[in-house]
C-alpha atoms as a PDB file:
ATOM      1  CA  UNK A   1     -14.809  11.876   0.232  1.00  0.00           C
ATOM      2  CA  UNK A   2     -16.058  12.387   3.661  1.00  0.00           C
ATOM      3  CA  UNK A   3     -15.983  15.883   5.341  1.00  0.00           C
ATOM      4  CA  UNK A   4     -12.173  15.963   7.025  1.00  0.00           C
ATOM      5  CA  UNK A   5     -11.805  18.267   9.642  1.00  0.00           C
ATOM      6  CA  UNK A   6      -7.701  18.941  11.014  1.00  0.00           C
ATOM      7  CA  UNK A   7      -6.799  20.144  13.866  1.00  0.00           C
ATOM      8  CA  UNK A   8      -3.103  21.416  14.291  1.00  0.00           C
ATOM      9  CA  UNK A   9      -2.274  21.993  17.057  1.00  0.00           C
ATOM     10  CA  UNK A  10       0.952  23.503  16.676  1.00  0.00           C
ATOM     11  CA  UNK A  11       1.795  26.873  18.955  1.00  0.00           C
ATOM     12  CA  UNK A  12       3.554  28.277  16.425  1.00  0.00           C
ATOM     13  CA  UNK A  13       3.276  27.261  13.043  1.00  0.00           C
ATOM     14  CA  UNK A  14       5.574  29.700  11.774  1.00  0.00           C
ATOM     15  CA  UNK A  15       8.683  28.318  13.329  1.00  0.00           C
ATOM     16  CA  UNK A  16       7.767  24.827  12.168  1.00  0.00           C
ATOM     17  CA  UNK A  17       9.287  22.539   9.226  1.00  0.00           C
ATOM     18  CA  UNK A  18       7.670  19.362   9.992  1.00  0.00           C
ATOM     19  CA  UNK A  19       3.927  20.184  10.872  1.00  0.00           C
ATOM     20  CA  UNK A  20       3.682  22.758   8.651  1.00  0.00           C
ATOM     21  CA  UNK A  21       5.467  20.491   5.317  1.00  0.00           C
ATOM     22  CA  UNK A  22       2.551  18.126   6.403  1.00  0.00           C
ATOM     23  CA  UNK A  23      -0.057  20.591   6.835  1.00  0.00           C
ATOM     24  CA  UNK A  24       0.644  21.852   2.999  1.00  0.00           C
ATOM     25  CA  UNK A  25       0.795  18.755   1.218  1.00  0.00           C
ATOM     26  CA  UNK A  26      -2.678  17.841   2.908  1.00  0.00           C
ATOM     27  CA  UNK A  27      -3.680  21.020   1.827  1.00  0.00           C
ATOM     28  CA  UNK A  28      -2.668  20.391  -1.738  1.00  0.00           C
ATOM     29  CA  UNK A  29      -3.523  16.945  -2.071  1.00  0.00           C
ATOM     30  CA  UNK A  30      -7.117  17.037  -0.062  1.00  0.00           C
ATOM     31  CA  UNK A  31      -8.198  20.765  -0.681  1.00  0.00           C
ATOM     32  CA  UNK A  32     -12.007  19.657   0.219  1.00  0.00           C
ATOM     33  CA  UNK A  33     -10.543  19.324   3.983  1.00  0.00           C
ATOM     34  CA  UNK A  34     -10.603  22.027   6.566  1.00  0.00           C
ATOM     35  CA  UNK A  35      -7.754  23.368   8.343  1.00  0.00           C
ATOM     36  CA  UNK A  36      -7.910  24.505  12.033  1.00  0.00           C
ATOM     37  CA  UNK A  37      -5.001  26.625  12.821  1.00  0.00           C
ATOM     38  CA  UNK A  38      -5.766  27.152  16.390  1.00  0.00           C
ATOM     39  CA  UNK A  39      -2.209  28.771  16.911  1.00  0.00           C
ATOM     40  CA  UNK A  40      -3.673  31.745  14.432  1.00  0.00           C
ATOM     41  CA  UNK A  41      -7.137  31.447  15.429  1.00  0.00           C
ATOM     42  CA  UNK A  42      -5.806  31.637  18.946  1.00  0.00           C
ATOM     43  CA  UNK A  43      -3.290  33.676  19.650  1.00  0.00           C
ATOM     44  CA  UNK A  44      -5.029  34.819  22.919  1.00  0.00           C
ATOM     45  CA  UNK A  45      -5.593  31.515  23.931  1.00  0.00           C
ATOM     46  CA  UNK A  46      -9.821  32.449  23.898  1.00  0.00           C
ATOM     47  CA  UNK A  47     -11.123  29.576  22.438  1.00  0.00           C
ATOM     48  CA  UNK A  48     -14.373  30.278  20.393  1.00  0.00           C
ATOM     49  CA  UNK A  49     -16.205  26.783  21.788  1.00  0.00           C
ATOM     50  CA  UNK A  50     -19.318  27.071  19.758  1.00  0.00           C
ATOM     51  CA  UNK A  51     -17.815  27.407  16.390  1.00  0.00           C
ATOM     52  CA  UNK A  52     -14.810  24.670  17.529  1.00  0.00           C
ATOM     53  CA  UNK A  53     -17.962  22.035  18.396  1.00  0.00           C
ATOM     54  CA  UNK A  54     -19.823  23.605  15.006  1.00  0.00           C
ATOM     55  CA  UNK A  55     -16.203  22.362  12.877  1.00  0.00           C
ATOM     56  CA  UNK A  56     -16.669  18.883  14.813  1.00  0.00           C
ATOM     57  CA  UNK A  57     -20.325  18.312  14.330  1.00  0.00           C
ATOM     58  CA  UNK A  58     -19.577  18.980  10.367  1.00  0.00           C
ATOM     59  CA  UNK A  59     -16.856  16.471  10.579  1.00  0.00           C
ATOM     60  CA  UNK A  60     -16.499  12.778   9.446  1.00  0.00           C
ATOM     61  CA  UNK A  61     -13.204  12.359  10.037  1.00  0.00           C
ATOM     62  CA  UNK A  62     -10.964  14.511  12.604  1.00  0.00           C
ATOM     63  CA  UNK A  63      -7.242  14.463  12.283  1.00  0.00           C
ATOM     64  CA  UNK A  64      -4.934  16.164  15.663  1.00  0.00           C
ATOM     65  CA  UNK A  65      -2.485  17.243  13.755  1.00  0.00           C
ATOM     66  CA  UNK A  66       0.617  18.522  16.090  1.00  0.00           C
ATOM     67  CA  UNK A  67       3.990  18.463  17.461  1.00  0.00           C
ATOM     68  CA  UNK A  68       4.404  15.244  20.368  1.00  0.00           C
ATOM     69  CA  UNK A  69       5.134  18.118  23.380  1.00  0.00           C
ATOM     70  CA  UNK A  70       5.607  16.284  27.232  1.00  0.00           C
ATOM     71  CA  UNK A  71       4.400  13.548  25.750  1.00  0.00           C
ATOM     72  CA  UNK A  72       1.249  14.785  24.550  1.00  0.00           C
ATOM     73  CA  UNK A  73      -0.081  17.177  22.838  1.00  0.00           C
ATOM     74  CA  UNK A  74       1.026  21.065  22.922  1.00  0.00           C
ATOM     75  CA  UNK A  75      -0.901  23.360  25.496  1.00  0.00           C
ATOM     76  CA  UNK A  76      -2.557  25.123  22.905  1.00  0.00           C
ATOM     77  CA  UNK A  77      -4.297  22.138  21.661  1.00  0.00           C
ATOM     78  CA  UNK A  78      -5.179  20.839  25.409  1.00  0.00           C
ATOM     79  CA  UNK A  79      -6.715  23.953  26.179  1.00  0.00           C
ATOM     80  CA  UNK A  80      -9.190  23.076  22.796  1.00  0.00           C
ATOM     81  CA  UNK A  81      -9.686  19.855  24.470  1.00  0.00           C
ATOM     82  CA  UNK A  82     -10.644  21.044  27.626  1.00  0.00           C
ATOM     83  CA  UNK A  83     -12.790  23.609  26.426  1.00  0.00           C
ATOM     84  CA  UNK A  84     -14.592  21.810  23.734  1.00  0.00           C
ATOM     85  CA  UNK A  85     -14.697  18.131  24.339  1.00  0.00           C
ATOM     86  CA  UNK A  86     -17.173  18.986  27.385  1.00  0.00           C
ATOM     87  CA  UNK A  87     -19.724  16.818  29.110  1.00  0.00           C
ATOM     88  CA  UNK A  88     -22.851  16.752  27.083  1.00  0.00           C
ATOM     89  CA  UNK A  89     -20.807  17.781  23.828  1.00  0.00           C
ATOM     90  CA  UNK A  90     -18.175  15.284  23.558  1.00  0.00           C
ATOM     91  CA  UNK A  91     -19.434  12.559  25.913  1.00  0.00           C
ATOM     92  CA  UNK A  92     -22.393  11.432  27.953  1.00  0.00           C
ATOM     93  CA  UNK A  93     -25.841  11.031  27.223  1.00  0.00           C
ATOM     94  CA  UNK A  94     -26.103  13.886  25.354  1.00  0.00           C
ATOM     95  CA  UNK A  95     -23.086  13.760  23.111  1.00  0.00           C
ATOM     96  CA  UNK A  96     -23.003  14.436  19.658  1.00  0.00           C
ATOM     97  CA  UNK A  97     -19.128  12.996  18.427  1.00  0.00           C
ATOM     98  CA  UNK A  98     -19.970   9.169  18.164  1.00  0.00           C
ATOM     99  CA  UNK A  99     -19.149   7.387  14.943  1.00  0.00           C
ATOM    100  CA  UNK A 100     -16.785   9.883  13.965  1.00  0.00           C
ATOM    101  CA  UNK A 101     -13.433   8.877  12.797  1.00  0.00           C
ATOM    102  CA  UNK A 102     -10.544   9.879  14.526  1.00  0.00           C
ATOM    103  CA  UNK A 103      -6.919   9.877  14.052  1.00  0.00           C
ATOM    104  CA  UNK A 104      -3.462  11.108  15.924  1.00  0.00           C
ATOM    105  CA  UNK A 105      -1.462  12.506  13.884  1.00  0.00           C
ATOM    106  CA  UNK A 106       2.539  13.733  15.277  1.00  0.00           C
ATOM    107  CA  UNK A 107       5.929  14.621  14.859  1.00  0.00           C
ATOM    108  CA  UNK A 108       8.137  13.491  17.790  1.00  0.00           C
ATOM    109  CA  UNK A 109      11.593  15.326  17.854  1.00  0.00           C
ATOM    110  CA  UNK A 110      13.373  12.580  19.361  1.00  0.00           C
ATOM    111  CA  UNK A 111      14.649   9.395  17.317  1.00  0.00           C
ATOM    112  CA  UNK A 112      12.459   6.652  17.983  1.00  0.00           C
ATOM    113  CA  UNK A 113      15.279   4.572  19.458  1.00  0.00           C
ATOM    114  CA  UNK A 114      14.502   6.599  22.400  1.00  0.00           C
ATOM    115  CA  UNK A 115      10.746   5.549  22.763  1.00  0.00           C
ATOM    116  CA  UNK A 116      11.575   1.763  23.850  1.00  0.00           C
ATOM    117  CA  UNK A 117      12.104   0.021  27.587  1.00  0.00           C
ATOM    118  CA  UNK A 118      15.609  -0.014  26.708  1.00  0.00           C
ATOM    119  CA  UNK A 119      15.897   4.122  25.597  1.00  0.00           C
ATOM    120  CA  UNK A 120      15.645   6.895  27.837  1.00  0.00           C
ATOM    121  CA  UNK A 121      12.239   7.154  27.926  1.00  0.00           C
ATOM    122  CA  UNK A 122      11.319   3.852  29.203  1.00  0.00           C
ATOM    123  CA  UNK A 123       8.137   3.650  26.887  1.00  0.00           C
ATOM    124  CA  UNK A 124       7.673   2.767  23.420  1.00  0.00           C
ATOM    125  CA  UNK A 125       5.419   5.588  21.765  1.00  0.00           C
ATOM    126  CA  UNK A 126       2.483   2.757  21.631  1.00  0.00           C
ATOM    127  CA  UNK A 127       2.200   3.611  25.935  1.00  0.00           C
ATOM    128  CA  UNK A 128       1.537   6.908  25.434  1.00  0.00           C
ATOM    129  CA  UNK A 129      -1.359   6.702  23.370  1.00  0.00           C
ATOM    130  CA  UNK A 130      -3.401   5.458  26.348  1.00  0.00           C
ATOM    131  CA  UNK A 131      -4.578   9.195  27.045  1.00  0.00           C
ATOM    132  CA  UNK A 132      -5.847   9.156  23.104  1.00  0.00           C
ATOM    133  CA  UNK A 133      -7.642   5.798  23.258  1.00  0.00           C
ATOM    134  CA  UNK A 134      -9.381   6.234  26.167  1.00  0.00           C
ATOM    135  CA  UNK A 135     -10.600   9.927  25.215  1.00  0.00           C
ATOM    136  CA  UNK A 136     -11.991   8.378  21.755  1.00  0.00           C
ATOM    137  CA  UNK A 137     -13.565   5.666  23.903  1.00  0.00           C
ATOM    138  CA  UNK A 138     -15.352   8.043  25.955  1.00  0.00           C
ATOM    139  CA  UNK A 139     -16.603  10.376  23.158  1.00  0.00           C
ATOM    140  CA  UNK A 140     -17.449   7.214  21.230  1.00  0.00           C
ATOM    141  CA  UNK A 141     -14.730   8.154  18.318  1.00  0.00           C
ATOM    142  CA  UNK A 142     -13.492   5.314  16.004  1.00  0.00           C
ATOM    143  CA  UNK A 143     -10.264   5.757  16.801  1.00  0.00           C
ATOM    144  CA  UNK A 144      -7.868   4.439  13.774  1.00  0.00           C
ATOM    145  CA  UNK A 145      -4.077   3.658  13.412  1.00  0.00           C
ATOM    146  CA  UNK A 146      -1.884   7.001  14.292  1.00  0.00           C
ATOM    147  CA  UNK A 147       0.413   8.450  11.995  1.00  0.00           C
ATOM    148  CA  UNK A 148       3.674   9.525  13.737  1.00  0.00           C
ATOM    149  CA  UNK A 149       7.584  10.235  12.711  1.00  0.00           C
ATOM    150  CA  UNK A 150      10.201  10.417  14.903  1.00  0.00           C
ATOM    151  CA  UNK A 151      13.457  12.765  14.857  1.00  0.00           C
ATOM    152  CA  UNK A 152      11.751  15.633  12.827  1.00  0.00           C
ATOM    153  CA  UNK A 153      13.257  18.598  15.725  1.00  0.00           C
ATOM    154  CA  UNK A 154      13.907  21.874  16.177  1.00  0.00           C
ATOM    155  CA  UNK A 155      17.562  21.210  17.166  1.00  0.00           C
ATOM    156  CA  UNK A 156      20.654  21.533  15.086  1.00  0.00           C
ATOM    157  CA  UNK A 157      18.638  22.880  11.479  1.00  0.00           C
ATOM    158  CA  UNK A 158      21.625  23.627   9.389  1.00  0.00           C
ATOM    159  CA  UNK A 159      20.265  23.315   5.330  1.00  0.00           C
ATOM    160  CA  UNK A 160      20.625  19.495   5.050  1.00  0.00           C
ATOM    161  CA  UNK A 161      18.332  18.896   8.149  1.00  0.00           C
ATOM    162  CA  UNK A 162      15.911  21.222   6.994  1.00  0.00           C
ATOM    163  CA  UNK A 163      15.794  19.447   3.794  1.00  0.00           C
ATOM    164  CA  UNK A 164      15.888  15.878   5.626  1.00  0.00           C
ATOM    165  CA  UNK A 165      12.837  17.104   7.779  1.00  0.00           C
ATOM    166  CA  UNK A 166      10.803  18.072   4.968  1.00  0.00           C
ATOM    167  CA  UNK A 167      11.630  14.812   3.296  1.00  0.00           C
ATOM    168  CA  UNK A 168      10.085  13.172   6.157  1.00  0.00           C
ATOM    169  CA  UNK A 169       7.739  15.754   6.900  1.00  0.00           C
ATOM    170  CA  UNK A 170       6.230  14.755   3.112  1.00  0.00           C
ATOM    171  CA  UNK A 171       6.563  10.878   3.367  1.00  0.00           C
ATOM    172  CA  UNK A 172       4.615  11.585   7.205  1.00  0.00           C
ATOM    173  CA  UNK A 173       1.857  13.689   4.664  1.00  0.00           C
ATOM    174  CA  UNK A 174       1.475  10.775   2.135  1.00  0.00           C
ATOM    175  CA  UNK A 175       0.937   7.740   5.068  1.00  0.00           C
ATOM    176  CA  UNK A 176      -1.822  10.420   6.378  1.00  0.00           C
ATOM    177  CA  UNK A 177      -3.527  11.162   3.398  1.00  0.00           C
ATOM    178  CA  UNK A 178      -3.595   7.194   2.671  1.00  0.00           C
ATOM    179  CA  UNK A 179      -5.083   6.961   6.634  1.00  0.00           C
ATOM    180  CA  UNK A 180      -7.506   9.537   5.633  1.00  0.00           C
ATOM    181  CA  UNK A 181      -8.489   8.181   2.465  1.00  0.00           C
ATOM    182  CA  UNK A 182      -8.813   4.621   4.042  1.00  0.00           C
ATOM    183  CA  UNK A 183     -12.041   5.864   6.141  1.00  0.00           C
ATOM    184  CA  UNK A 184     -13.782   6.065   3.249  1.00  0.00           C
ATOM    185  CA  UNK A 185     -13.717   2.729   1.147  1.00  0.00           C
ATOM    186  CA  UNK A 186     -15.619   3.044  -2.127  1.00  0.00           C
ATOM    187  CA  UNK A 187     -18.528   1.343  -1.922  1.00  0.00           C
ATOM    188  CA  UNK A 188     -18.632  -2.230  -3.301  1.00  0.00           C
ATOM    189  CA  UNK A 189     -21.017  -3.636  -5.643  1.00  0.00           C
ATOM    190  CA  UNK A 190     -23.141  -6.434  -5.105  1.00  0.00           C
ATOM    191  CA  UNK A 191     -22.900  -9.285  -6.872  1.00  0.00           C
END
């Protein structure tokens, strides 16, 4: 297995059911990976850059792992962007990210029905994932197929949504794990 880095880039794990169902059965299932909890490493919002870049140069694969917030991701997690995909780091002549596989992982709280022309957002999730392509473009990433569920919120939790969302929240796990594993086909032998 390759050396998996995640990211999650929820703001506050604690309160979460979806990110964090996912973020334990990686955990359990791919126990080689590491785990970037920028809300605990964080909670300041002082982003220790050199050891951030350090976790990415050390990576193979990176997974953004994080709640789909204004359409994007969560502040948190754009402040880590801002302060560590930098010129010379992350992109231009200098850069150290290319080749490295990348992949978007979310939870969206709204049913997907919403995320089409016809819904009320006017977009099907596939438009906003512009921002993503063209950042793994510019760092030279190898951007692969995101992972995403919709309707996994923070609204209206009574038991049998909690236990819905986790249900989700695992089957979400399992298609990433599979995404993850995929990066690294065993090698084939030559006839």
């Amino acid at each position: 297995m390759q050396n998996v880095l995640i990211v999650s880039g929820h703001p506050n794990l604690q309160e979460s059911i979806g990110n964090a169902t996912i973020l334990g059965e990686i955990a359990r299932a791919l126990p080689g990976a590491e785990i970037r909890f920028l809300d605990a490493l964080y909670p300041d919002y002082q982003i220790n850059v050199a050891q951030e870049q350090e976790a990415l140069i050390n990576a193979d694969v990176v997974v953004w792992q994080f709640p789909f917030s204004w359409y994007s991701v969560p502040g948190l997690m754009k402040l880590w962007i801002d302060q560590v995909f930098v010129h010379g780091f992350a992109h231009g002549s200098t850069a150290k990210l290319a080749g490295r596989k990348l992949i978007i992982s979310f939870t969206a709280g709204a049913p997907e029905g919403l995320y089409s022309p016809e819904g009320l957002f006017g977009h099907d999730i596939q438009q906003y994932m512009t921002s993503f392509e063209t950042t793994a473009k510019m760092c030279n990433l190898d951007l692969q197929e995101p992972v995403y569920t919709f309707g996994i919120s923070y609204a209206g939790r009574d038991e049998a949504k909690v236990l819905e969302h986790k249900a989700m929240a695992r089957d979400h796990a399992a298609r990433l794990i599979t995404a993850i594993q995929e990066t690294n086909p065993p090698l084939r032998m030559a006839v």
